[in-house]
Protein backbone atom coordinates (compact mmCIF):
# COMPACT_ATOMS: atom_id res chain seq x y z
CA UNK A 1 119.03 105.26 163.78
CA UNK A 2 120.18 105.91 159.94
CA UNK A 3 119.43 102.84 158.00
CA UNK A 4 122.31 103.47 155.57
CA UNK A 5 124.99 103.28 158.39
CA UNK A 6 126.44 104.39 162.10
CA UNK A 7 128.28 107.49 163.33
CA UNK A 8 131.26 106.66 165.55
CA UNK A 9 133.60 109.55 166.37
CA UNK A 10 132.27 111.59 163.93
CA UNK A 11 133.02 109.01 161.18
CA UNK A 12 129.97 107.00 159.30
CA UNK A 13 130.33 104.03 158.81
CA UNK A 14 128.10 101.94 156.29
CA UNK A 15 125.80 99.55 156.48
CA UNK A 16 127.50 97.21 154.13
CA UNK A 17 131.12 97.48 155.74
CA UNK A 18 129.47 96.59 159.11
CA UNK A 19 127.84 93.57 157.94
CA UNK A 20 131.02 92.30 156.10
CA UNK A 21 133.08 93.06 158.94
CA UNK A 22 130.53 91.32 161.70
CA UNK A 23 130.75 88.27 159.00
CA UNK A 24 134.49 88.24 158.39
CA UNK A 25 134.83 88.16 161.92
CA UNK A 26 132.09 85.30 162.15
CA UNK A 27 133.71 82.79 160.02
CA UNK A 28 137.42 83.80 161.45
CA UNK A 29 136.28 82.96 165.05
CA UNK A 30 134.00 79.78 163.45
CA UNK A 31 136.95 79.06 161.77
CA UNK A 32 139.94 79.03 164.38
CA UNK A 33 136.88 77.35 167.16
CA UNK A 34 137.20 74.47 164.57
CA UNK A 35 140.83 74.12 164.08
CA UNK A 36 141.01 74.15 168.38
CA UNK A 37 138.44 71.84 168.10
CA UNK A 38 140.10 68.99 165.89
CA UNK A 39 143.70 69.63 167.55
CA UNK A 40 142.80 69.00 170.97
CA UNK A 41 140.66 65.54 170.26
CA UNK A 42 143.63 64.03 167.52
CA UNK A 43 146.47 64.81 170.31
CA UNK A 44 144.98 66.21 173.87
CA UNK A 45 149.17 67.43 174.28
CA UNK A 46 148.79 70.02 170.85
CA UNK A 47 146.69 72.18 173.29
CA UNK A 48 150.12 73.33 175.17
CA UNK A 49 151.85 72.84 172.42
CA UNK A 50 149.73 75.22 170.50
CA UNK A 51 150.09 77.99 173.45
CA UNK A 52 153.97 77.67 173.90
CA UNK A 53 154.17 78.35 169.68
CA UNK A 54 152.26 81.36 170.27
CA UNK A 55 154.65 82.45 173.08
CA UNK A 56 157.33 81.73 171.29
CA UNK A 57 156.10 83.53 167.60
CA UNK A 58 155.62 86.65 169.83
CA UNK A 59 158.69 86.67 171.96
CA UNK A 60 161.23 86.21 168.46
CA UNK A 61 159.00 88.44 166.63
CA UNK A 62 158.95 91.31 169.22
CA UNK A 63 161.02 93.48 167.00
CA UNK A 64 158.74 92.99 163.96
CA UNK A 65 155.68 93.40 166.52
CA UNK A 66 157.00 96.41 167.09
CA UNK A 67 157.44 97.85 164.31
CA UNK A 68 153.91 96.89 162.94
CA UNK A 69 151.97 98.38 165.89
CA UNK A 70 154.46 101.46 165.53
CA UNK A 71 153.14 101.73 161.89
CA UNK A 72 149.48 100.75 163.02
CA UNK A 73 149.89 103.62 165.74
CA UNK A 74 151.16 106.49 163.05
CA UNK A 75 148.16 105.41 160.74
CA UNK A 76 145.84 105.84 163.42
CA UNK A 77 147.65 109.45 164.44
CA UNK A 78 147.52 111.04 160.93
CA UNK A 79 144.13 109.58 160.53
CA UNK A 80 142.27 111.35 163.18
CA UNK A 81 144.23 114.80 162.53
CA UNK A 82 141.03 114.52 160.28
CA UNK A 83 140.40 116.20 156.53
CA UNK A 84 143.69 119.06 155.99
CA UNK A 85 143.28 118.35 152.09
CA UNK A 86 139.80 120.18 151.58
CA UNK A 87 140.38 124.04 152.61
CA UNK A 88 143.15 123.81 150.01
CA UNK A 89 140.75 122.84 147.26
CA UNK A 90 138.26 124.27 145.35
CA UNK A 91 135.04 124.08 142.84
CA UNK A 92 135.30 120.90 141.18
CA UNK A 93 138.17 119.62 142.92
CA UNK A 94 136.60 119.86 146.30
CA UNK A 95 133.64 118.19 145.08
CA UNK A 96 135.65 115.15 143.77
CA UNK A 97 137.33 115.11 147.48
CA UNK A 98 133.97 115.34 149.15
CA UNK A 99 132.49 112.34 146.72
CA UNK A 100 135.88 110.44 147.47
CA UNK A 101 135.68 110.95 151.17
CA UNK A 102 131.96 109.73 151.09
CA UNK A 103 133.06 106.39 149.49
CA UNK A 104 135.72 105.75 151.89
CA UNK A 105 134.58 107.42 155.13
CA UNK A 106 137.49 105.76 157.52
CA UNK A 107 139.88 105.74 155.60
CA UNK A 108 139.09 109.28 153.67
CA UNK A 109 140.68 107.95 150.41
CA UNK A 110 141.34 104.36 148.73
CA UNK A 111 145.53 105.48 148.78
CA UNK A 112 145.29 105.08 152.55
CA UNK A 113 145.36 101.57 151.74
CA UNK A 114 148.46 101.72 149.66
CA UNK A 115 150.36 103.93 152.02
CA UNK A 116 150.17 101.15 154.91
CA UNK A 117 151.00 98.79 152.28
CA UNK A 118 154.22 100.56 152.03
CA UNK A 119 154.90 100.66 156.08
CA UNK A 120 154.13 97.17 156.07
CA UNK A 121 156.45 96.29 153.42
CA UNK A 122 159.03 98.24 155.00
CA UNK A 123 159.28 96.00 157.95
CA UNK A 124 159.33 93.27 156.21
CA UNK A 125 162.01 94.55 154.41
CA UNK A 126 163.66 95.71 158.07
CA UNK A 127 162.81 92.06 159.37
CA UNK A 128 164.57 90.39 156.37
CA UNK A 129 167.87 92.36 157.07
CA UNK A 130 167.78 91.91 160.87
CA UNK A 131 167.54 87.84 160.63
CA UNK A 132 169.71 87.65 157.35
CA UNK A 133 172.69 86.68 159.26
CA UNK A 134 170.84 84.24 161.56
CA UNK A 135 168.26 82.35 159.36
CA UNK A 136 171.24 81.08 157.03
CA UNK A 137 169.43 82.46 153.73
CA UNK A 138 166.69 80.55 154.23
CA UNK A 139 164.27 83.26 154.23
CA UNK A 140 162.39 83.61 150.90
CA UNK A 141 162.77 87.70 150.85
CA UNK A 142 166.49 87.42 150.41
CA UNK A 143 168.69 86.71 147.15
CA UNK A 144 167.07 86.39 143.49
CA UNK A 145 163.08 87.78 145.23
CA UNK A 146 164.64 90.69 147.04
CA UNK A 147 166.34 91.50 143.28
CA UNK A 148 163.25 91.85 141.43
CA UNK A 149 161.52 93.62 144.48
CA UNK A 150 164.76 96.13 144.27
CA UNK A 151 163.31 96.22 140.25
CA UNK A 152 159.92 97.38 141.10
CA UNK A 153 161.36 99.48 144.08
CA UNK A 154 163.31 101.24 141.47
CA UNK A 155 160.85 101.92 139.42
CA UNK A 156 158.43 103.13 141.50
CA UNK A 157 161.08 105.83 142.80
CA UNK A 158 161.05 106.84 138.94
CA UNK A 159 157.08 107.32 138.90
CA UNK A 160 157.05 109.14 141.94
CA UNK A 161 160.38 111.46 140.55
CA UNK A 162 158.92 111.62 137.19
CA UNK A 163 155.18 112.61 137.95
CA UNK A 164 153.20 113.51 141.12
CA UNK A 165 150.21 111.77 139.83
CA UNK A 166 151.18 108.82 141.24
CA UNK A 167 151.80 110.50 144.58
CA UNK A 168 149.54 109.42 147.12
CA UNK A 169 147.20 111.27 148.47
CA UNK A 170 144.68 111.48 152.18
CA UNK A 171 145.81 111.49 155.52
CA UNK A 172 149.06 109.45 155.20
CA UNK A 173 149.48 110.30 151.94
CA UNK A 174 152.07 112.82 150.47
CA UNK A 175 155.93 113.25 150.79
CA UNK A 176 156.01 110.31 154.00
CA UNK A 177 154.73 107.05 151.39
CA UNK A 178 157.22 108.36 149.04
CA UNK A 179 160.36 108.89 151.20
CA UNK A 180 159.09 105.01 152.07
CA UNK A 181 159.05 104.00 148.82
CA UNK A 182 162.50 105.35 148.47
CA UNK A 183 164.38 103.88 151.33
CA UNK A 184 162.51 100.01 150.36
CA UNK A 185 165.15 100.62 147.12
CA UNK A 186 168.51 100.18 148.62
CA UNK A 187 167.23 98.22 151.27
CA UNK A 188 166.32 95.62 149.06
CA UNK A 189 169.35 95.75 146.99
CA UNK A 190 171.44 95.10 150.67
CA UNK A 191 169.51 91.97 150.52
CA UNK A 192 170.12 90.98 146.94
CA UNK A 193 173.05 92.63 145.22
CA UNK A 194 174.53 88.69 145.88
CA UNK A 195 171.93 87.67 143.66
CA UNK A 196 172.36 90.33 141.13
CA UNK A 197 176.08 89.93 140.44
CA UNK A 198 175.95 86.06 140.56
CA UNK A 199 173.05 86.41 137.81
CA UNK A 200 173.17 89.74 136.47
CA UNK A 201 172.62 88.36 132.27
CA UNK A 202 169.31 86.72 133.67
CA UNK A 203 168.24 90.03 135.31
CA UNK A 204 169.51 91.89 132.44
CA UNK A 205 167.76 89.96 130.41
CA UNK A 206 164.15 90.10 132.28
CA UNK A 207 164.41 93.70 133.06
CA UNK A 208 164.30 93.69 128.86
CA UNK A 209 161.11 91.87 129.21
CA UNK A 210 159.95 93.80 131.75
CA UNK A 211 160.36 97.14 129.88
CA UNK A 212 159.04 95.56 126.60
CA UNK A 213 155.98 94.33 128.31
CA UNK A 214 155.13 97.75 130.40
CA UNK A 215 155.73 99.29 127.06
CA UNK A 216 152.96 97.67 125.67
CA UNK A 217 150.40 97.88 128.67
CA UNK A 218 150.23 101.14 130.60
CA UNK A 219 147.76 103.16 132.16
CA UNK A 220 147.06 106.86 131.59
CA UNK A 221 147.07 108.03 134.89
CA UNK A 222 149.94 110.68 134.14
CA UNK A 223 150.39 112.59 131.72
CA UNK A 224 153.92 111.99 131.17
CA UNK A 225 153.96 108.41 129.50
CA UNK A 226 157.69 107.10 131.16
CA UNK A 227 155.55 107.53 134.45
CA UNK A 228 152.79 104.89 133.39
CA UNK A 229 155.15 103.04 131.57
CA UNK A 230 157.67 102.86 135.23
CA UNK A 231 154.68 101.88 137.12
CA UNK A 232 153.13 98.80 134.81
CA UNK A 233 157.05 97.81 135.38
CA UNK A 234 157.03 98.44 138.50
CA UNK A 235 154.01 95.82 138.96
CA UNK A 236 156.06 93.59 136.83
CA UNK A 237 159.21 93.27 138.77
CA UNK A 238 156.82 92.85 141.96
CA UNK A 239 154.94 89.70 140.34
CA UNK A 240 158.24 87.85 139.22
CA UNK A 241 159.71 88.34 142.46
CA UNK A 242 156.43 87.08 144.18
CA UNK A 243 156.71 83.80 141.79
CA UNK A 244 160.35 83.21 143.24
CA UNK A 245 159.14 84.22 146.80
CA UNK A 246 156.77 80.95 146.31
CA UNK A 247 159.34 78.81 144.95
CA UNK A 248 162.15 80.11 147.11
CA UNK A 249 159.29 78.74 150.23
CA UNK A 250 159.17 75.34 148.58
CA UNK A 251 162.89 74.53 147.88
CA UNK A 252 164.88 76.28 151.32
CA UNK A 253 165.14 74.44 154.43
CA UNK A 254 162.21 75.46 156.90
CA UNK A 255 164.40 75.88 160.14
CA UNK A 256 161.21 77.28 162.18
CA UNK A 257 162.25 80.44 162.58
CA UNK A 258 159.03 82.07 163.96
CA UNK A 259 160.53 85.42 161.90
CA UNK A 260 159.16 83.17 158.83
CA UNK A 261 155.74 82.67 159.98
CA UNK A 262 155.66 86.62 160.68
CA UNK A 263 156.72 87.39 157.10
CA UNK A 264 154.25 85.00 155.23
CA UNK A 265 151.80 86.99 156.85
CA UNK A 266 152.80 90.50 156.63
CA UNK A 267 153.52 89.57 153.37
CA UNK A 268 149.81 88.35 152.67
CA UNK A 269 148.18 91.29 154.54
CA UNK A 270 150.19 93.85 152.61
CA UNK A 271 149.42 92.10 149.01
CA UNK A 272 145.37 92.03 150.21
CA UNK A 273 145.97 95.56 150.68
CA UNK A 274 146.80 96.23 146.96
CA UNK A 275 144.65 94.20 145.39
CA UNK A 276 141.54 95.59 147.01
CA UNK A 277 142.67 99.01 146.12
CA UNK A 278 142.91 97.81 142.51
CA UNK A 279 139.51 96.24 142.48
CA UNK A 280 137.31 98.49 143.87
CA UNK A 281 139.18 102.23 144.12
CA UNK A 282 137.97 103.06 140.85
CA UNK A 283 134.87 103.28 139.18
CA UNK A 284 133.65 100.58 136.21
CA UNK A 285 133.50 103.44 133.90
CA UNK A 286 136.43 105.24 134.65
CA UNK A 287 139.07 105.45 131.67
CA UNK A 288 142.45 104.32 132.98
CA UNK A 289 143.84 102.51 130.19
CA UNK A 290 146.70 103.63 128.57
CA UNK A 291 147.52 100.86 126.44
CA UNK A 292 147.67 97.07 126.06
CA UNK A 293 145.83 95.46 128.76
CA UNK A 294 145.85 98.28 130.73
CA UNK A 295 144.54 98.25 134.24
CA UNK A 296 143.76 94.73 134.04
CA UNK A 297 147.67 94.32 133.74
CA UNK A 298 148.12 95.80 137.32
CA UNK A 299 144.85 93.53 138.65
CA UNK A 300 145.98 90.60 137.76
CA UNK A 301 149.79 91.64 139.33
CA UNK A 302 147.73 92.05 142.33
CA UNK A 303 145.87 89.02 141.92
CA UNK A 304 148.88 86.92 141.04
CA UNK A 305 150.76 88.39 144.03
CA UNK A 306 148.31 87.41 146.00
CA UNK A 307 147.82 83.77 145.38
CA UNK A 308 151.73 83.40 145.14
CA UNK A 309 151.92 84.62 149.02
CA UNK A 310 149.31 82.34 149.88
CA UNK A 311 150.78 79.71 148.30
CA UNK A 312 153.76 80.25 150.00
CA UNK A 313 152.38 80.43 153.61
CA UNK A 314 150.75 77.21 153.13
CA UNK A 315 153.29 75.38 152.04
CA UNK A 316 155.04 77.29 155.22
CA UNK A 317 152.49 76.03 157.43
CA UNK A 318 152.51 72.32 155.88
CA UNK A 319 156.20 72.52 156.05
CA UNK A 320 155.83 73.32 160.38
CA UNK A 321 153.28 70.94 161.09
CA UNK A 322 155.33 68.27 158.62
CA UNK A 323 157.79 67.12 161.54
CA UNK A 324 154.87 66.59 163.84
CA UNK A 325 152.24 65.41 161.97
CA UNK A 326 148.75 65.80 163.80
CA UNK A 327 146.06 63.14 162.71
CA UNK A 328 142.64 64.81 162.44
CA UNK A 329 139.40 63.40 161.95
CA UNK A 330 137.29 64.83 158.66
């Protein structure tokens, strides 16, 4: 057996990703044993109620189910077409592929990550326009958030249309991420061109910010310097709208639309995406600053996106369990 990892289909697999996965998957089944355990001895009736919620998330959520295991499934697909970057490369390239694809030997590259970010964002995005009419507004994607989002939406349409730098890259990388990116733009601004022309001087007015700052604080990563500058705004935009998605959960009405509960967490699992990329894609020592803060700009987006989405599922959670209060003992 090789000490440093397994083979399975042809893939290796460290040791160090199969111990953090066996111990994620420890404290998550730990974790949801204790939660069953303290529901069913406060109130022995939860246990049903528990399993008709669950019915119930998955039933209204079918469409959005759908969608997710459709983007799951095309991941999956392009994945194990295997490596059709390499016999186009050569000399030092082809050794900075090979290195890359021995750091991430699943997923071939770190912008696999990124691209499902984008599928995932895109239903979302699909999920907020089918249930616009019915939840009333109340969902926290719509109106002043999906604005901003439309912001950093637009801008990342400029990176990709001013430099290919930014393109991704791996098996679901390329031209498919980017026609993504570019259908999120005017789907966002279905969901908040109400929002932009009831505040346009306030979004006027940050998107003068916005520039200002990613002036400031770019990375390097192209060599044309409106890309990097497009993409710290980009990052921008998507942190300000996260901040309203948070406050948008706390103020609107929480009708229990099991939609909701599906968007805090796609919305959660998509950010966690991101941030990981940001955190450990690159090497300490690699150069990536531009300007400004640089790369620690987009980290703490990340970061800050992050914790805003978390926020806002808990508060979506505390909210649910708020007109049925369940008394547990600590």
């Amino acid at each position: 057996m090789d000490p440093s990892g397994v083979f399975i289909a042809g893939i290796h697999i460290p040791t160090k990703t199969i111990e953090a996965i066996f111990c994620m998957a420890v404290v998550m089944v730990m974790l949801r044993l204790e939660l069953f355990r303290r529901a069913v001895e406060s109130r022995p009736g939860d246990l049903i109620q528990s399993a008709d919620k669950y019915k119930k998330l998955l039933r209204e959520c079918a469409p959005e189910a759908l969608g997710t295991l459709s983007c799951v499934a095309l991941v999956v697909v392009l994945r194990f077409r295997g490596d059709t970057i390499s016999e186009t490369l050569n000399g030092h390239s082809k050794e900075a592929w090979e290195s890359i694809k021995a750091q991430w030997p699943v997923l071939l590259t770190a912008d696999t990550l990124l691209a499902i970010q984008v599928m995932l964002r895109l239903v979302v995005v699909l999920s907020a326009i089918l249930r616009s009419g019915a939840s009333s507004g109340n969902s926290p994607v719509l109106e002043e958030c999906a604005a901003l989002w439309c912001g950093g939406a637009i801008a990342r349409c400029l990176v990709l249309q001013r430099s290919q730098a930014y393109w991704l890259e791996g098996p679901v990388g390329g031209l498919l991420p980017a026609l993504l990116e570019a259908l999120l733009a005017p789907l966002l601004f279905l969901l908040g061109y109400r929002a932009m022309r009831r505040s346009a001087v306030a979004i006027c007015l940050v998107s003068i910010l916005v520039a200002f700052f990613a002036k400031r604080n770019n990375l390097n990563i192209a060599e044309e310097e409106d890309a990097n500058i497009f993409f710290t705004a980009a990052h921008c935009f998507e942190f300000l709208s996260a901040l309203l998605y948070a406050g948008r959960t706390m103020l609107l009405d929480n009708d229990g639309q099991s939609s909701l509960t599906f968007t805090h967490l796609m919305m959660i699992i998509q950010q966690s995406l991101a941030a990981y990329f940001w955190l450990q894609a690159f090497e300490p020592d690699t150069n990536l600053n531009g300007c400004g803060l640089g790369i620690f700009a987009i980290q703490i987006s990340c970061l800050g996106q992050l914790c805003a989405y978390i926020a806002a599922a808990s508060l979506h959670v505390m909210f649910e369990t708020h007109e049925v209060p369940v008394h547990v003992n600590i």
